[in-house]
Protein backbone atom coordinates (compact mmCIF):
# COMPACT_ATOMS: atom_id res chain seq x y z
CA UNK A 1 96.08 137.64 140.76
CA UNK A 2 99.37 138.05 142.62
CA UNK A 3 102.65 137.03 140.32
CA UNK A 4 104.34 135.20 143.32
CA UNK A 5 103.03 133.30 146.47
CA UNK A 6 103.45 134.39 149.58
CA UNK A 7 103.67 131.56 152.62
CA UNK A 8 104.11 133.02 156.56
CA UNK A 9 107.16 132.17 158.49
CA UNK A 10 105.18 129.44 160.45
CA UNK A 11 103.37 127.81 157.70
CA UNK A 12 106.92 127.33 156.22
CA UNK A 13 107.86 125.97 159.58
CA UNK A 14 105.20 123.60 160.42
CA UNK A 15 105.56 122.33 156.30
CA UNK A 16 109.35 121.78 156.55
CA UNK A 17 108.56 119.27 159.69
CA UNK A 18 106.06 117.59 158.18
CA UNK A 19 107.76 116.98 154.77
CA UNK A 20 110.81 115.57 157.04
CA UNK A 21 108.53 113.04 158.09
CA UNK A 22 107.55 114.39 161.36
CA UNK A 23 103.64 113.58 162.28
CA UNK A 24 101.10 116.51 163.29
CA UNK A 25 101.38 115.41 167.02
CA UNK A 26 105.47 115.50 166.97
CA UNK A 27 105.19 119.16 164.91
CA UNK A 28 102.78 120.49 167.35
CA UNK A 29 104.95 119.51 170.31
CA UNK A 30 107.74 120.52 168.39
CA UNK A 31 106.91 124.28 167.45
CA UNK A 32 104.61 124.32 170.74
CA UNK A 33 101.39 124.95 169.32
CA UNK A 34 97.97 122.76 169.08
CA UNK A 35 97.56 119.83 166.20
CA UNK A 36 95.00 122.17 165.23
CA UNK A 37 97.15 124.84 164.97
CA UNK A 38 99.50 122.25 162.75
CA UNK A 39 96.27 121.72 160.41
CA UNK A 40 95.53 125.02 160.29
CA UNK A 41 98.72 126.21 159.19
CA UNK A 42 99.47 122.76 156.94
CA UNK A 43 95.67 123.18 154.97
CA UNK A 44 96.51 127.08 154.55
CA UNK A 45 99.94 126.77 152.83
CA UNK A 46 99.05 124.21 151.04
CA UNK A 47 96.15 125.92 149.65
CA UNK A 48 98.26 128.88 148.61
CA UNK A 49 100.97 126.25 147.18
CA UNK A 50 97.92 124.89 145.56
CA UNK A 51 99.03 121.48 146.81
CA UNK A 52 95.94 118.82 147.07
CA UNK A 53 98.37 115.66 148.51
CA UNK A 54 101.67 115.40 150.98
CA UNK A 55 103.52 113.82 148.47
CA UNK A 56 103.59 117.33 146.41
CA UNK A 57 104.69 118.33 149.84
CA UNK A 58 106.99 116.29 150.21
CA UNK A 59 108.51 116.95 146.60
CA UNK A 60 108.25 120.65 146.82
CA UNK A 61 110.50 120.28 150.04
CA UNK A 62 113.00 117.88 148.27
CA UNK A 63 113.54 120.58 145.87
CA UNK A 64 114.77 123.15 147.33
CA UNK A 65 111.20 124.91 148.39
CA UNK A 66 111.72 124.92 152.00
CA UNK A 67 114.98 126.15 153.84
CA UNK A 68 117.00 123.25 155.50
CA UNK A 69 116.04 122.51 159.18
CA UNK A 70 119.56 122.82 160.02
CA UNK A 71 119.33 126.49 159.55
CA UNK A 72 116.85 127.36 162.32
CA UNK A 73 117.66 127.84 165.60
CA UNK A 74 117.35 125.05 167.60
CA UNK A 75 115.07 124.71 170.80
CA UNK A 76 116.85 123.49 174.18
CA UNK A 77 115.75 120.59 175.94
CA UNK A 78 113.70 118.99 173.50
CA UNK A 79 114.21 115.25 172.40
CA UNK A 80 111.85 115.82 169.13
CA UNK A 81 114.30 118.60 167.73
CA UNK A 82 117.07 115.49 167.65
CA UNK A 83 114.44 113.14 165.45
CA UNK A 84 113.53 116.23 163.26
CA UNK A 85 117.32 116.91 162.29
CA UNK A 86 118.42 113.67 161.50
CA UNK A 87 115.30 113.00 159.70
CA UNK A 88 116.25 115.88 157.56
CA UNK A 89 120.19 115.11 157.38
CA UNK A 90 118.47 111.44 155.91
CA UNK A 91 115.97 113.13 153.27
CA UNK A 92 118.65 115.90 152.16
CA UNK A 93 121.20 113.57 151.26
């Protein structure tokens, strides 16, 4: 059994925009990839996290298990990257 847990860049990615609030549609379109590419990668990490409900996502994120939105680069011309950061700029304060 490993001693730590190991989640991929983009199942960190597609976790910190859904514990921000953002829905599977708005992550997908986000981070250009299908909703079932969103569920795939959401159902995965949680499974590793061995998370069974978004609110233990959503807790996990609050402290501290997810690097701030703010530090990733941001992606031109979208209007969802606007909603994700002040989301996040609400939750982290």
């Amino acid at each position: 059994m490993p001693l730590y847990i190991t989640v991929n860049p983009r199942e960190t990615e597609v976790l910190q925009c859904l514990a921000t609030g953002m829905c599977v549609q708005d992550t997908a379109d986000y981070l250009a990839i299908s909703n079932k590419t969103v569920n795939a990668h959401k159902r995965s990490a949680m499974h590793k996290l061995h998370f069974r409900r978004n609110q233990e996502l959503h807790k996990w994120f609050l402290q501290g298990g997810a690097v701030s939105l703010a530090q990733r680069p941001e992606k031109k011309g979208t209007e969802v990257k606007h909603a994700v950061n002040s989301t996040a700029d609400r939750v982290l304060r």
